[in-house]
N, C-alpha and C. Protein backbone atom coordinates (compact mmCIF):
# COMPACT_ATOMS: atom_id res chain seq x y z
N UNK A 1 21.73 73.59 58.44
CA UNK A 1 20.49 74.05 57.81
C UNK A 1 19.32 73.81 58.75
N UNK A 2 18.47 74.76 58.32
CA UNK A 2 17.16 74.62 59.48
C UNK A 2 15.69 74.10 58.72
N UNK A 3 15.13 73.39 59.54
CA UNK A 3 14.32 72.60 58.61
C UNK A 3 12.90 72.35 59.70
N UNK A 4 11.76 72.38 59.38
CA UNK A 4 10.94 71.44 60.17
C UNK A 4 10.18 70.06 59.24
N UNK A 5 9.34 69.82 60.03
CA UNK A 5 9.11 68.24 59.44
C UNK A 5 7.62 67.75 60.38
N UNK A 6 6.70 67.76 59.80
CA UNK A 6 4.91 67.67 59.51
C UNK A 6 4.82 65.79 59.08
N UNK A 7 5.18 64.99 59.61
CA UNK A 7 4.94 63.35 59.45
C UNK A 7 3.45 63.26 58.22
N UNK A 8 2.82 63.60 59.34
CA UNK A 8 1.06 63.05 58.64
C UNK A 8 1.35 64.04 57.97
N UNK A 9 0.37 63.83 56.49
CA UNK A 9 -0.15 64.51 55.89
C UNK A 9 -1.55 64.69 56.16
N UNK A 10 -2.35 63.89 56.40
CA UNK A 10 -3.67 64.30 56.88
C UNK A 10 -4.05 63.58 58.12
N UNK A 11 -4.93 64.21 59.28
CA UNK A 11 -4.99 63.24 60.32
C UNK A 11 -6.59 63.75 61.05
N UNK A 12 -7.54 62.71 60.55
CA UNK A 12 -9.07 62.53 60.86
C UNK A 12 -9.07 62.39 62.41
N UNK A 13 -9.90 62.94 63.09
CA UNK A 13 -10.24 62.88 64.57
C UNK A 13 -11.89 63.03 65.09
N UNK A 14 -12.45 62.17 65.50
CA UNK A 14 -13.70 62.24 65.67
C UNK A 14 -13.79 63.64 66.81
N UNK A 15 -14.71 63.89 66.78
CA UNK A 15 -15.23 65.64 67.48
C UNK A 15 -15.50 64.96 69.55
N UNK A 16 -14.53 65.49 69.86
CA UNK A 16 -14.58 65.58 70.97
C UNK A 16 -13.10 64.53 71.80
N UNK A 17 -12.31 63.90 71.12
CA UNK A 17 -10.90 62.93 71.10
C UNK A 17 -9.96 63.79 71.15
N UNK A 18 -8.97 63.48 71.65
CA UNK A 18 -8.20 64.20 71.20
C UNK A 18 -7.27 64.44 70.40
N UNK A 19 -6.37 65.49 70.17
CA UNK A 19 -5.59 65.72 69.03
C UNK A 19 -4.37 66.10 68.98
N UNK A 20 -3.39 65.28 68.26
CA UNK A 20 -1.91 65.88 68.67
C UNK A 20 -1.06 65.90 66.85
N UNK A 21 -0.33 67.44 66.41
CA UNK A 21 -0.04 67.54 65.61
C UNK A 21 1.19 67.29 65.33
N UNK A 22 2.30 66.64 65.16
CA UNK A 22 3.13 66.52 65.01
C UNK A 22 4.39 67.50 64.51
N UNK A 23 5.05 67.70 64.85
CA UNK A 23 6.33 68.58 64.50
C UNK A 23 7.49 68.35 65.02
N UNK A 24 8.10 67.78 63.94
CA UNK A 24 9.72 67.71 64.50
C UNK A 24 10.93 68.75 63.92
N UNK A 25 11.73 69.20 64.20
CA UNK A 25 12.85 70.59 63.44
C UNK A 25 13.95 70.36 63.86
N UNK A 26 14.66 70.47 62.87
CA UNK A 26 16.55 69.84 62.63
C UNK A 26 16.52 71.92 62.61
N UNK A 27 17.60 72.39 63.93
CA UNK A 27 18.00 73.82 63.86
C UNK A 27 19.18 73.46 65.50
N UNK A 28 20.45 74.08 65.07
CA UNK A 28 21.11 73.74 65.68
C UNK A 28 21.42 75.04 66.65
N UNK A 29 20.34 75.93 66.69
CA UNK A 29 20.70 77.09 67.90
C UNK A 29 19.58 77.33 68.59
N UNK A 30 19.20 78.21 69.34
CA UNK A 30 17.74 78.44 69.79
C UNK A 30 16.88 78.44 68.65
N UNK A 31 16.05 77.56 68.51
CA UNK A 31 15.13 77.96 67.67
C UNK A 31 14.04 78.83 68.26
N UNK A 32 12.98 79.65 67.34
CA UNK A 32 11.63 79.87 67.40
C UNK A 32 10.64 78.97 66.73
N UNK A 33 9.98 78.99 67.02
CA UNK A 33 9.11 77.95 66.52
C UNK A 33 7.43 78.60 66.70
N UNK A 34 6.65 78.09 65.70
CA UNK A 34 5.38 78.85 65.58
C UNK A 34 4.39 77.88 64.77
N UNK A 35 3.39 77.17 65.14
CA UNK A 35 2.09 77.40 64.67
C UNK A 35 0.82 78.12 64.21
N UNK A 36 0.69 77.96 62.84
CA UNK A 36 -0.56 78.87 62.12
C UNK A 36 -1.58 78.13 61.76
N UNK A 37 -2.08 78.34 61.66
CA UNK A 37 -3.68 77.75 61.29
C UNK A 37 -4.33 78.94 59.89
N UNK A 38 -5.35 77.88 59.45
CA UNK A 38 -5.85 78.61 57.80
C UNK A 38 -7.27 77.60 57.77
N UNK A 39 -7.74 78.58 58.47
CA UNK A 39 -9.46 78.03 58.31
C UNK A 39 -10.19 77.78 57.09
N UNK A 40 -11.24 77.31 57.36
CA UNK A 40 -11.43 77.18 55.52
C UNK A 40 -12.03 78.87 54.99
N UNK A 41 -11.49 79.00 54.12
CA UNK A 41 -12.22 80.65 53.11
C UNK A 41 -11.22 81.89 54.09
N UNK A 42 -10.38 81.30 54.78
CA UNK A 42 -10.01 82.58 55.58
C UNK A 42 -8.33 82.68 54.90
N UNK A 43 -7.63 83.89 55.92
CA UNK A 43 -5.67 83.79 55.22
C UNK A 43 -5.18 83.02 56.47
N UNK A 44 -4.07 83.03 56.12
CA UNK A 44 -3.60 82.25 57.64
C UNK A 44 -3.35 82.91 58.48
N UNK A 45 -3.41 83.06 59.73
CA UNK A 45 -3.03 83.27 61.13
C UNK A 45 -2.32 82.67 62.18
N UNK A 46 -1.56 83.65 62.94
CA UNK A 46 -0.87 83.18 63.76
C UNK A 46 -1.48 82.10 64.46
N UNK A 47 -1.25 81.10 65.27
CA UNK A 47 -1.94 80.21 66.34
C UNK A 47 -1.24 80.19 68.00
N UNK A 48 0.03 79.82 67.48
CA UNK A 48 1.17 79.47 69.08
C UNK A 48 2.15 80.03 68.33
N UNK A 49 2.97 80.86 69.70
CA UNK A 49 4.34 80.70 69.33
C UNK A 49 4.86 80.44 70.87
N UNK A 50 6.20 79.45 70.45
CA UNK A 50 6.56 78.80 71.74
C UNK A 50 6.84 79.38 72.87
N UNK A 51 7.45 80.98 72.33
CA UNK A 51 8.32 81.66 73.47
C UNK A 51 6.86 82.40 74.37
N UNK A 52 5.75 82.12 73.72
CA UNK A 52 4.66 82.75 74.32
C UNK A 52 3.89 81.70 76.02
N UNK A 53 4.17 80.76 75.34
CA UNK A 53 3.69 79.18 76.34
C UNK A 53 2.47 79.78 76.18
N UNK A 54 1.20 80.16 75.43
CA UNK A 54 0.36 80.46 75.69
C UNK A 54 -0.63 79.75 75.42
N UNK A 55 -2.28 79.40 75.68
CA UNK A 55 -3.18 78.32 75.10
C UNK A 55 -4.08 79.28 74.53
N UNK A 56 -4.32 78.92 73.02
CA UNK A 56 -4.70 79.64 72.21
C UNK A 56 -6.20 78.61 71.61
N UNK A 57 -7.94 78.68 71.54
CA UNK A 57 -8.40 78.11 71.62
C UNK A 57 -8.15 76.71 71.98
N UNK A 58 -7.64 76.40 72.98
CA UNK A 58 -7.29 75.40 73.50
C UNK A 58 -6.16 74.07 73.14
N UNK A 59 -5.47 74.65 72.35
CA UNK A 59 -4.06 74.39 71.75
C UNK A 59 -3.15 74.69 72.89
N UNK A 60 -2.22 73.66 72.81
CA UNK A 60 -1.29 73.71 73.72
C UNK A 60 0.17 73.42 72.77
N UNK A 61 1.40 73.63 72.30
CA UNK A 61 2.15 73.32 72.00
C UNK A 61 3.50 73.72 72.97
N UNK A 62 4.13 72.51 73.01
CA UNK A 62 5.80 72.08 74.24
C UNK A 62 7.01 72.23 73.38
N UNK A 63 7.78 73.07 73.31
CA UNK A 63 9.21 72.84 73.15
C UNK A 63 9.93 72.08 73.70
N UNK A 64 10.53 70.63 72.88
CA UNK A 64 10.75 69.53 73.48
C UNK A 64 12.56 69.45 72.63
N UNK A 65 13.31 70.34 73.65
CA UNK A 65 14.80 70.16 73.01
C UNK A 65 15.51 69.29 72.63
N UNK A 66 15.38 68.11 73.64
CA UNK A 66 15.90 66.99 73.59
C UNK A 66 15.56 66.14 72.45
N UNK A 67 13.87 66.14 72.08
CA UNK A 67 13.28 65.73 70.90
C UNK A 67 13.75 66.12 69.31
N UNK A 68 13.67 67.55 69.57
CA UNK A 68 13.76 68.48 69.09
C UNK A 68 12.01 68.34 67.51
N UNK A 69 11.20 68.51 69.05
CA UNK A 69 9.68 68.61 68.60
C UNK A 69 8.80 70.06 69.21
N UNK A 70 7.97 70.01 68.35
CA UNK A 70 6.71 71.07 68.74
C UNK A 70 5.58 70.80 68.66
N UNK A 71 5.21 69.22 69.17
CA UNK A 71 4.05 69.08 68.59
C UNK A 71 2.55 70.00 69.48
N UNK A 72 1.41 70.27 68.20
CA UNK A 72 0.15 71.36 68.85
C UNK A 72 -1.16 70.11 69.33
N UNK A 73 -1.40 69.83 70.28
CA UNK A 73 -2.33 69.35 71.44
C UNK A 73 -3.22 70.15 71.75
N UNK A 74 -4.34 69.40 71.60
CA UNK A 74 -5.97 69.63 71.73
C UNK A 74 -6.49 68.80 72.65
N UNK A 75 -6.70 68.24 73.85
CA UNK A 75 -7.49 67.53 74.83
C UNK A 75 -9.09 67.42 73.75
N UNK A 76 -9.78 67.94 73.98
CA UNK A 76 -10.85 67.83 72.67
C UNK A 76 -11.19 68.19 71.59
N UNK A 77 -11.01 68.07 70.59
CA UNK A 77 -11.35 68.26 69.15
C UNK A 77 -12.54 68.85 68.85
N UNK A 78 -12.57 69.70 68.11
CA UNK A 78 -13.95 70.12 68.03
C UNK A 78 -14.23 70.64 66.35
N UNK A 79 -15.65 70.48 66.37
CA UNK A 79 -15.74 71.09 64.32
C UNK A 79 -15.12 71.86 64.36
N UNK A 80 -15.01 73.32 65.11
CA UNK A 80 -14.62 74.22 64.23
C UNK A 80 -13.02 74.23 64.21
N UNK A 81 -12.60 72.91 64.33
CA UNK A 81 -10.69 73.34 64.56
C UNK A 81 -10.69 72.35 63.21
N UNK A 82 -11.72 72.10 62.21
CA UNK A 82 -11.38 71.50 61.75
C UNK A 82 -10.76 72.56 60.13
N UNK A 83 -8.94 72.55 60.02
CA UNK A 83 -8.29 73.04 59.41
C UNK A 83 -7.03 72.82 58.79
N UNK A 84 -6.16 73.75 57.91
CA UNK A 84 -4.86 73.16 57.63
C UNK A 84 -4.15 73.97 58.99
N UNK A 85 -3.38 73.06 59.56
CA UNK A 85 -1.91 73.25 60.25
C UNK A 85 -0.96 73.71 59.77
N UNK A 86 -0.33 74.58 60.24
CA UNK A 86 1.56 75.12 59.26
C UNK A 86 2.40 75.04 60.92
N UNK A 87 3.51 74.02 60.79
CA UNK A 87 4.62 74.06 61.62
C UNK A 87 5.31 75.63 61.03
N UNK A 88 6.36 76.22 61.88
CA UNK A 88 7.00 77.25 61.17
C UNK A 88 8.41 77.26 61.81
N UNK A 89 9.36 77.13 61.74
CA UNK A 89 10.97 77.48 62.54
C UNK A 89 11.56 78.85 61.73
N UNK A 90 12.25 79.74 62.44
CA UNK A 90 12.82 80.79 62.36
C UNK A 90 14.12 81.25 63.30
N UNK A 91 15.11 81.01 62.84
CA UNK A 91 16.46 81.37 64.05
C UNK A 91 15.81 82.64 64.45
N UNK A 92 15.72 83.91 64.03
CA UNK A 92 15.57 84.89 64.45
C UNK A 92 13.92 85.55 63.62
N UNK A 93 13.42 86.57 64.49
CA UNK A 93 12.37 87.33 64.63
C UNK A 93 12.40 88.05 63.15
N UNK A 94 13.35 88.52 63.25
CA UNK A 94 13.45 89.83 61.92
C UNK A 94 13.56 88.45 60.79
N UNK A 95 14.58 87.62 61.06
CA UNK A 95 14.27 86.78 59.50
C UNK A 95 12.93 86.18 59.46
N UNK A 96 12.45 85.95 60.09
CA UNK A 96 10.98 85.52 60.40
C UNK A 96 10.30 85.93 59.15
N UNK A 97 10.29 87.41 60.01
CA UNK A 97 9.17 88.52 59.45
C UNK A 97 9.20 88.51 57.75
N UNK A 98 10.61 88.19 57.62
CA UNK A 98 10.70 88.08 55.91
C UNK A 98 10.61 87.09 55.44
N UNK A 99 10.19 85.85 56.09
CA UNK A 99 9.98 84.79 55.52
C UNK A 99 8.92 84.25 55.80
N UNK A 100 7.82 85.42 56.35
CA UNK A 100 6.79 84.71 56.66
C UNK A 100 5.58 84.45 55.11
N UNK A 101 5.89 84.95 54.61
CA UNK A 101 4.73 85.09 53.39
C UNK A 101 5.42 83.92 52.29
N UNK A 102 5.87 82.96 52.79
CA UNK A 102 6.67 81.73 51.78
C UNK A 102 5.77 80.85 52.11
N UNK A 103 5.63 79.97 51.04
CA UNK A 103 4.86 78.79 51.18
C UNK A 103 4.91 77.79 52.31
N UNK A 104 4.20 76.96 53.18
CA UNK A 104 4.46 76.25 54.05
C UNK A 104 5.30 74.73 53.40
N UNK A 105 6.14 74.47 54.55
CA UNK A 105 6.83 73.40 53.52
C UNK A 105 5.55 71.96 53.88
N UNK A 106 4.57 71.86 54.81
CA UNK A 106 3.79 70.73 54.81
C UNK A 106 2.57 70.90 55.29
N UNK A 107 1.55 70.54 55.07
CA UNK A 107 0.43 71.09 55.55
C UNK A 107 -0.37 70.02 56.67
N UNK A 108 -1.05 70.38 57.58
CA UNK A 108 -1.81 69.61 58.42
C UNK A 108 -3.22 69.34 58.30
N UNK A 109 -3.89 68.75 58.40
CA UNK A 109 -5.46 68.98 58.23
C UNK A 109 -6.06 68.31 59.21
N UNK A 110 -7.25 68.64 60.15
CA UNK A 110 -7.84 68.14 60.87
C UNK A 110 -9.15 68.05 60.44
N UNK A 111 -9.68 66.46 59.87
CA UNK A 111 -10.88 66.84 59.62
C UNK A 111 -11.95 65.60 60.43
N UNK A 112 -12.89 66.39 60.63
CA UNK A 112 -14.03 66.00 61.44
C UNK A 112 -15.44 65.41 61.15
């Protein structure tokens, strides 16, 4: 079974420190893996996805196999990142897509 796993439930960071979100995922094949973000008054949005390696307002998240982590890294914190987090795992793209509109199983919050 495939699972991820969000430790903190909430995690305060003074504005300008930095910030590291935690994610760990029990999936025993390639996973995908994805961070969203849900600003306040907004829907959620994509943030990272791993296979991208990309830095997305200054988010960085590592596929760590050996760990078997994803945690999302911020060098500085800033107000406006202050939001809920969604870890996300998906074996495949197409099941993804159909499971993207399901509730998050844990939420993150960065508040400032």
């Amino acid at each position: 079974a495939q699972s991820v796993t969000q430790p903190e439930k909430l995690l305060s960071v003074f504005k300008g420190a930095p910030v590291e979100l935690k994610c760990n995922y029990s999936y025993s094949g390639s996973p995908d893996l994805f961070w969203y973000v849900q600003y306040p008054k907004q829907r959620l949005q994509l943030l990272l996805r791993h296979i991208s390696r990309e830095s997305i307002k200054g988010f960085t998240a590592d596929l760590n196999k050996s760990e078997t982590s994803f945690h999302l890294k911020k060098l500085f914190a800033q107000e406006e990142d202050s939001a809920m987090y969604y870890c996300a795992l998906s074996g495949t793209v197409a099941g993804f897509a159909r499971k993207q509109n399901t509730n998050p199983l844990v939420t993150r919050n960065i508040s400032l």
